[in-house]
Protein backbone atom coordinates (compact mmCIF):
# COMPACT_ATOMS: atom_id res chain seq x y z
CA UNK A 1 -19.85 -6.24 5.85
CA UNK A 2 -20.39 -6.90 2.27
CA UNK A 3 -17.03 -8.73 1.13
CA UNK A 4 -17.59 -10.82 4.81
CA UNK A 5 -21.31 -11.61 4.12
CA UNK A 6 -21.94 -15.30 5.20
CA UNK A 7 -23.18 -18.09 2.16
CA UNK A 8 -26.56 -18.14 3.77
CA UNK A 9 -27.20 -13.80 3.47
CA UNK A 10 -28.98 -13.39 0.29
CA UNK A 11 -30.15 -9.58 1.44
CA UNK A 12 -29.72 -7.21 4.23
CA UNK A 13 -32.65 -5.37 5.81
CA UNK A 14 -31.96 -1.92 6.04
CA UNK A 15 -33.26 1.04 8.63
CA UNK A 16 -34.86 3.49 6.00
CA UNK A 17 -36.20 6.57 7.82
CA UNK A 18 -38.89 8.02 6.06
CA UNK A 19 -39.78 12.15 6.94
CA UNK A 20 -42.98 12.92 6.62
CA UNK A 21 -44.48 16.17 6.83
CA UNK A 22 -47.77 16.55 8.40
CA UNK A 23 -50.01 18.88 5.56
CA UNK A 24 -52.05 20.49 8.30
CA UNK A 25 -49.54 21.19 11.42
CA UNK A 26 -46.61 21.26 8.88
CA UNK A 27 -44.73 19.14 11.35
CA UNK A 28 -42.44 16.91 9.89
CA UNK A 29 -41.89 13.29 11.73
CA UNK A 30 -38.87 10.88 10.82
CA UNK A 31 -40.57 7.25 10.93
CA UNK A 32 -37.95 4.40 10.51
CA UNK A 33 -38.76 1.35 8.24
CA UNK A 34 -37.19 -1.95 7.65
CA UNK A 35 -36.55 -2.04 4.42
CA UNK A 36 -34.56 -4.90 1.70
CA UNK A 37 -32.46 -2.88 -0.70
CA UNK A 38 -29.08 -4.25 -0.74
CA UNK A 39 -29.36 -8.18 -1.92
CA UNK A 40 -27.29 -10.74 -4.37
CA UNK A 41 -27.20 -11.09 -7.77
CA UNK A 42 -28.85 -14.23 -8.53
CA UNK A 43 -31.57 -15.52 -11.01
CA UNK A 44 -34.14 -16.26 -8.49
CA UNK A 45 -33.81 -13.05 -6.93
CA UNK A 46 -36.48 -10.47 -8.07
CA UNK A 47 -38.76 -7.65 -7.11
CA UNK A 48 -41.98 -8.62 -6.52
CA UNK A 49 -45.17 -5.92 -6.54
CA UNK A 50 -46.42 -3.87 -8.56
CA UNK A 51 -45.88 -1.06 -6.29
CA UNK A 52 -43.76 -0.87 -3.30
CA UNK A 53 -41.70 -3.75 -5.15
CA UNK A 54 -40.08 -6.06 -2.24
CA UNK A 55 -37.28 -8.65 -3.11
CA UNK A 56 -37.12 -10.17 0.72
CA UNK A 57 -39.69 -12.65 -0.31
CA UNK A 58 -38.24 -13.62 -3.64
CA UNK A 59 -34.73 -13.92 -1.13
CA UNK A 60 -36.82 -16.49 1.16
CA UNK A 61 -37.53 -18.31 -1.40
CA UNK A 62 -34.57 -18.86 -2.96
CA UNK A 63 -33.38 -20.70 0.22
CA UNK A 64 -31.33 -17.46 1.60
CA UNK A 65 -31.76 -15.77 4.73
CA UNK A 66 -32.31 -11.99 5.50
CA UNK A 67 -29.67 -10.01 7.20
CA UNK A 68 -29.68 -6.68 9.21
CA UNK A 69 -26.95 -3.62 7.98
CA UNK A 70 -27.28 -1.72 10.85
CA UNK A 71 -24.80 0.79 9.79
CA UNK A 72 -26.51 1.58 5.86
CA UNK A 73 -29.34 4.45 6.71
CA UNK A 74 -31.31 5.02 3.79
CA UNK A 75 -33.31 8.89 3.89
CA UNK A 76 -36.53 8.95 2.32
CA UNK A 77 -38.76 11.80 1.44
CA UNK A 78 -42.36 11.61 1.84
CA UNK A 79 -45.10 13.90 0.48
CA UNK A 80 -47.69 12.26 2.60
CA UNK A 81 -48.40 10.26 5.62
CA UNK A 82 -47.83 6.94 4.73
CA UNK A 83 -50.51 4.56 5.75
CA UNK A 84 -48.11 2.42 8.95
CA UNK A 85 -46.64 4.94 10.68
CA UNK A 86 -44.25 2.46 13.00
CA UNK A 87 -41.75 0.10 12.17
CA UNK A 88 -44.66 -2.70 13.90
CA UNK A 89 -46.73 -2.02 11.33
CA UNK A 90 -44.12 -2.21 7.96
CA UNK A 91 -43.94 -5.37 5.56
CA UNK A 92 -40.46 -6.06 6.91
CA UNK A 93 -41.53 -6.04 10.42
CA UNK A 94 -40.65 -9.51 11.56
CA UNK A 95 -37.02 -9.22 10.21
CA UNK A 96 -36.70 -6.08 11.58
CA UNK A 97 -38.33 -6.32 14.97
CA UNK A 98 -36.45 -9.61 15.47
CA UNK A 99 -33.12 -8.35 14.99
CA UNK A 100 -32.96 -4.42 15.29
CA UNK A 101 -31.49 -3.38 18.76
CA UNK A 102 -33.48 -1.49 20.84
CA UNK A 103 -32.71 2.26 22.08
């Protein structure tokens, strides 16, 4: 994917699945996230946030586009409930949503 990644691809959206576990049933819950991790190395390209840090705007801006690795999976622990508990309601939504498959 990487070493065939088109001019245009300055990052990939990834599918990180975060578990949660539920402090008063105990349940745990896998929620799945689009998430920017894997990008370029370029000047213009930077975090941005003080927490939560996102690059996919700093990516936009730099006149790339966003692409989708489907096949990176990225695990992520959570302590807590996070506040969106659906990939409609993550910061990376409309990438996602536009280009995820559906099951």
């Amino acid at each position: 994917m990487l070493t065939h990644a088109s001019a245009e691809v300055g990052g990939y959206v990834i599918e990180r699945h975060d578990i949660v576990k539920d402090p008063t049933s105990g349940k745990s819950e896998v929620n799945p996230v689009g998430i920017v991790r894997l990008f370029r190395k370029h000047p213009k390209i930077r975090y941005q946030g003080a927490v939560h840090e996102r690059p996919g705007d700093s990516i936009l801006a730099a006149g790339f586009q966003l692409g989708l690795a489907t096949q990176i999976k990225l695990t992520h622990l959570v302590s807590a409930l996070c506040d969106f508990k659906s990939v409609e309601q993550s910061p990376t939504a409309p990438v996602f949503l536009k280009a995820w498959p559906t099951a």
